[in-house]
Protein backbone atom coordinates (compact mmCIF):
# COMPACT_ATOMS: atom_id res chain seq x y z
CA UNK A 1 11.14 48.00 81.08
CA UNK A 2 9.23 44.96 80.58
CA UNK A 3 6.53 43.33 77.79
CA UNK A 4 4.18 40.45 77.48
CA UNK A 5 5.21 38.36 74.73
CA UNK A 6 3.41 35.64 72.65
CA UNK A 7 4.60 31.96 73.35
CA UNK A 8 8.12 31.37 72.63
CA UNK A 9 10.12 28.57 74.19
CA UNK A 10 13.70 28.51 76.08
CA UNK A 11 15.79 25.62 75.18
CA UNK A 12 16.54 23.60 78.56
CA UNK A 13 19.98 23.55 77.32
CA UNK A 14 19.92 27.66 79.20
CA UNK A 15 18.35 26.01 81.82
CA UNK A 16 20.59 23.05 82.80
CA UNK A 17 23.60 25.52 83.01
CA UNK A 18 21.95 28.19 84.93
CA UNK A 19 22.81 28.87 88.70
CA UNK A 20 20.84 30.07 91.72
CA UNK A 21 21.16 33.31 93.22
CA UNK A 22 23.34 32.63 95.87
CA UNK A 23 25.41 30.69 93.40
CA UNK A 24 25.70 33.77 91.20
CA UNK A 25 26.77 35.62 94.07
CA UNK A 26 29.46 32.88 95.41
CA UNK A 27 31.16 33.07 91.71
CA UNK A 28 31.63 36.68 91.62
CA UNK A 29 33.13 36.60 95.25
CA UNK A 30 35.18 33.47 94.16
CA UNK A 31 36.52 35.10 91.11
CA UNK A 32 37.28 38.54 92.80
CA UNK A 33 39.55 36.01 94.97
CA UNK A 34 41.65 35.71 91.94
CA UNK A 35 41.73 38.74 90.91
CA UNK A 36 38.77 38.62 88.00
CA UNK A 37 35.45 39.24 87.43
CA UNK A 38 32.83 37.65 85.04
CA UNK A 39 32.98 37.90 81.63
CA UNK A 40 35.91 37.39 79.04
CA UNK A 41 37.61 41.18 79.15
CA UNK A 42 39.14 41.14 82.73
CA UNK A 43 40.24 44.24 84.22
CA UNK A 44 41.13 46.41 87.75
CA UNK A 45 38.22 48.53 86.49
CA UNK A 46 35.52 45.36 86.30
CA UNK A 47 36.45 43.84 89.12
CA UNK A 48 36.13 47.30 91.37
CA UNK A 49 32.52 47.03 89.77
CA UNK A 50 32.15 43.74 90.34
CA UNK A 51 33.06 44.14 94.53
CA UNK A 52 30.53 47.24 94.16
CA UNK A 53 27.93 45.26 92.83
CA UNK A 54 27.91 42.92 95.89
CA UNK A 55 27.68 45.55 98.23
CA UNK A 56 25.09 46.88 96.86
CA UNK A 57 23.42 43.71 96.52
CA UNK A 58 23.90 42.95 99.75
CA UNK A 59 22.95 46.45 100.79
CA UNK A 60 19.34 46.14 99.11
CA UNK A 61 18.97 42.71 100.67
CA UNK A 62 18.72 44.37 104.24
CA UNK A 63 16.97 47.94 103.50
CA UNK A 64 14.32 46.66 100.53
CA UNK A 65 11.05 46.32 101.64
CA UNK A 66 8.58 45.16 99.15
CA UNK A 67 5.15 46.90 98.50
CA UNK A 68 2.25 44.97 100.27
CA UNK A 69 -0.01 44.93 97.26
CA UNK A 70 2.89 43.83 95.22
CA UNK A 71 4.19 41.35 97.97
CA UNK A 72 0.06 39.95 97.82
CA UNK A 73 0.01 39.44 93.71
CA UNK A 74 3.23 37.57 94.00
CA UNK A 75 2.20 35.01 96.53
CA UNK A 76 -1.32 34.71 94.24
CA UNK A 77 1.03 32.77 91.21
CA UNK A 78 -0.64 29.65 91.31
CA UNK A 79 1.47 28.48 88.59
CA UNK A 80 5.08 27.35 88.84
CA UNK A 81 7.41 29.51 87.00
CA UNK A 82 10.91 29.68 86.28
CA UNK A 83 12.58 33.36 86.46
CA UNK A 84 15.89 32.89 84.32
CA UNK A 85 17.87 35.94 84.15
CA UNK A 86 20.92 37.15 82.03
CA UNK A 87 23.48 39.33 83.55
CA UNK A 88 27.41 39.72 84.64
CA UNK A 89 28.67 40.83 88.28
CA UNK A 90 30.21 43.79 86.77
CA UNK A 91 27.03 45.20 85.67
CA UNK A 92 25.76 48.20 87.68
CA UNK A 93 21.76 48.35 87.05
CA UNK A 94 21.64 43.98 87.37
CA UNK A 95 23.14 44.84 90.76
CA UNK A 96 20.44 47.04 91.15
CA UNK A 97 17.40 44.81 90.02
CA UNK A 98 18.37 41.53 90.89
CA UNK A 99 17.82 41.71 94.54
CA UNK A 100 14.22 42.84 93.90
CA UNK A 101 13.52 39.60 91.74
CA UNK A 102 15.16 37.67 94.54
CA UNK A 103 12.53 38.98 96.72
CA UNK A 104 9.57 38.56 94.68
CA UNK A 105 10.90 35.03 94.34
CA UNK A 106 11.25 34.36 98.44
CA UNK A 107 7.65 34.82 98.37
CA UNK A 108 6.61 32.30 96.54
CA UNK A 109 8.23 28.92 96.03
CA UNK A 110 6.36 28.25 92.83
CA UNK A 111 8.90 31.14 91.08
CA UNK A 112 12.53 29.76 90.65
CA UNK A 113 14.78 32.76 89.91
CA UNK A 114 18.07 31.31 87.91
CA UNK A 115 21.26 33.18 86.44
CA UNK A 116 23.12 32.92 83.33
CA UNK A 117 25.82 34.54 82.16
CA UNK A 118 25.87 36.49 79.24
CA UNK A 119 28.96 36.66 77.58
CA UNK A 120 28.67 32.95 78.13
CA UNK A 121 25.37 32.73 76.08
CA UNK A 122 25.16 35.70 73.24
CA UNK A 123 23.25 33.60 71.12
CA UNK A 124 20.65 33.61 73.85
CA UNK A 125 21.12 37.35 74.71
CA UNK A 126 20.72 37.92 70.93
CA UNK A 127 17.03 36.86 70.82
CA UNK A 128 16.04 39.96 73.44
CA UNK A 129 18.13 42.54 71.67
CA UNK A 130 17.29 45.99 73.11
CA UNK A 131 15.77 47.90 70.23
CA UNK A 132 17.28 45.10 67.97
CA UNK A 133 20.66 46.46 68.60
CA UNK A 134 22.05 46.46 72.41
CA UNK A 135 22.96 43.75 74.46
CA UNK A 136 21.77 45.30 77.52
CA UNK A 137 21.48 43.54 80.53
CA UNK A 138 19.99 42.36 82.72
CA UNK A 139 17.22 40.66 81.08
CA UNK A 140 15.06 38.69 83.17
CA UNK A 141 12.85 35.77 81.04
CA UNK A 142 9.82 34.60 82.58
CA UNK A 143 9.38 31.05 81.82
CA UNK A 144 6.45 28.42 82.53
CA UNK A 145 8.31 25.82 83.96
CA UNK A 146 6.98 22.99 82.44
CA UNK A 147 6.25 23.75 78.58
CA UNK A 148 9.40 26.40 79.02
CA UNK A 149 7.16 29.26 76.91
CA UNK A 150 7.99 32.78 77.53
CA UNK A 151 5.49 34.24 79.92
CA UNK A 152 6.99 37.57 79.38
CA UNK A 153 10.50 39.53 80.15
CA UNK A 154 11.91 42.42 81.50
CA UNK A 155 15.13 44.71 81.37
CA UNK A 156 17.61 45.94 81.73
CA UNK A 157 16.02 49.02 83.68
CA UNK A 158 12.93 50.37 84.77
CA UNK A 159 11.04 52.27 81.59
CA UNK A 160 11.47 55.79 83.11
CA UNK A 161 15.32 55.32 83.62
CA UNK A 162 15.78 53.35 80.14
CA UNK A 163 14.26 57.40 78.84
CA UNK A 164 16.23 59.11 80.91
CA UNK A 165 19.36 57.48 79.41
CA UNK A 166 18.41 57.74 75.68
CA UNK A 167 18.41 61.47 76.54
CA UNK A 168 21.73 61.25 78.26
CA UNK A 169 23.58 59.07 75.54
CA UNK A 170 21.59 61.08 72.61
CA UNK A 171 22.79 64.64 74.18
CA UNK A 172 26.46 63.24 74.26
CA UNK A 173 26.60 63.41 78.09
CA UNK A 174 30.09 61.80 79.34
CA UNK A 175 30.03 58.12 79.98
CA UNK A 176 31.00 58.43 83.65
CA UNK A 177 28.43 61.26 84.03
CA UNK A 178 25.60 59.11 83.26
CA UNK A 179 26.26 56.24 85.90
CA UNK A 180 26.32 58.91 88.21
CA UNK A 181 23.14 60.03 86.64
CA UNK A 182 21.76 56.90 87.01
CA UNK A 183 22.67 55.82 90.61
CA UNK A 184 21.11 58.88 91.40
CA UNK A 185 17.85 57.73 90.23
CA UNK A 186 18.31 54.05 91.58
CA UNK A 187 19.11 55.66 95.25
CA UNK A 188 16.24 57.87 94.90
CA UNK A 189 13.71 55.42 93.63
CA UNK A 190 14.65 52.95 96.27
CA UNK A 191 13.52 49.75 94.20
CA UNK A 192 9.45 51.10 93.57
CA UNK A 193 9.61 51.48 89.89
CA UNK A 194 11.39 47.87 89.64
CA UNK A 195 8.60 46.80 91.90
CA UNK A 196 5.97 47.77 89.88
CA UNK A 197 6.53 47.10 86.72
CA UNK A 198 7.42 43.25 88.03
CA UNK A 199 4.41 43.68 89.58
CA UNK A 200 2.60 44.47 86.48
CA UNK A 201 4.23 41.70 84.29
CA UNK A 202 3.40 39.07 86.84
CA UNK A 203 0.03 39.80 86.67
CA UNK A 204 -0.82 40.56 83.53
CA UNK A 205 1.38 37.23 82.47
CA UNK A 206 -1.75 35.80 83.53
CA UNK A 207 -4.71 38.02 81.57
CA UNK A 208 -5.87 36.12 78.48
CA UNK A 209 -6.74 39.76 77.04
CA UNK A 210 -3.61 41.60 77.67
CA UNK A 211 -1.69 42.29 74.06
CA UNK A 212 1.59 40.93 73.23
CA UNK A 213 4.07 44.26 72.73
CA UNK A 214 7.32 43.89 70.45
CA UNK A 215 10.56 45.13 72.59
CA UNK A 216 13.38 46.59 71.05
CA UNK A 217 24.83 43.62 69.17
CA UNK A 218 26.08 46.50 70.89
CA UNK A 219 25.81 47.10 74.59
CA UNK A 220 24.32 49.58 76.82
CA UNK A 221 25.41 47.45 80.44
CA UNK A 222 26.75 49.51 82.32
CA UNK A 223 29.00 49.12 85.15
């Protein structure tokens, strides 16, 4: 679920702490070493999530193939960008999206994709509020990389699965029932809808005539 936004700037303060994505990946497997995960609230429940999470990251990393149109726009930035994303290894859908922005990125060595915690950073996390209210991640922030202005962001799903789980949660369906729900969609969709709407928000980041779109601190992450 992504949107265009008029110029706003990222302090570099985000930036000089953030980490690369096989840096992001090294910390979750060195803290699942010791027994934690990422995050303050440690438990046997976030860190099975957390081990998940890398599997399926590293799952996607060998089966995702990225549509040729898409693949074509991405190499086309002429502009360097920096993609700065805010998530936690526990997190089911980050593990889910991530590896897609990794590949845009490998295509193109003008787009720097970066991590940031968080839990680490709320008053960050704050400023792209889901609906004003949720703290749903991840959130990916499109930066130029010199003036640091918001280019535009997206998250923490795909727009047809962020429906699909306002129906779940508004119906009362059980929390464990709607992960299910949800990695049912993810296996299904196979990373297109991700695609896309990156796609999308890449280009259109660059169309003068394209109109700015407000997006919407409790969380919807889910593991």
């Amino acid at each position: 679920m992504g949107t265009l936004r008029p110029a706003r700037t990222i302090g570099s303060g985000y930036l000089e702490k953030a980490m690369s994505y096989t840096a992001y990946k090294k910390l979750i497997e060195d803290l699942l070493v010791e027994g934690k995960s990422t995050g303050p609230h440690q438990s046997e429940a976030f860190n099975h999530y957390s081990q998940l999470n890398l599997q399926r990251m590293h799952r996607l990393e060998k089966t995702m193939q990225l549509l040729p149109d898409l693949k074509e726009r991405v190499q086309q930035v002429g502009k360097a960008q920096i993609w700065l994303v805010l998530t936690e290894g526990w997190c089911g859908d980050a593990a889910q999206s991530i590896p897609v922005m990794n590949a845009f990125a490998q295509e193109n060595s003008l787009i720097r994709l970066q991590f940031i915690l968080r839990d680490e950073n709320l008053d960050l996390m704050d400023q792209y509020l889901t609906n004003g209210i949720a703290r749903s991640i991840p959130k990916l922030i499109a930066l130029d990389a010199v003036s640091h202005e918001e280019l535009f962001n997206w998250g923490p799903r795909p727009a047809p699965l962020q429906e699909l789980f306002y129906r779940m949660k508004g119906g009362g369906m059980a929390f464990d029932a709607i992960k299910e729900e949800l990695q049912r969609w993810y296996n299904k969709d196979k990373t297109i809808t991700i695609q896309q709407e990156l796609g999308e928000l890449v280009w259109g980041a660059g169309d003068a005539g394209m109109e700015p779109r407000a997006d919407g601190a409790e969380s919807d992450a889910l593991p």
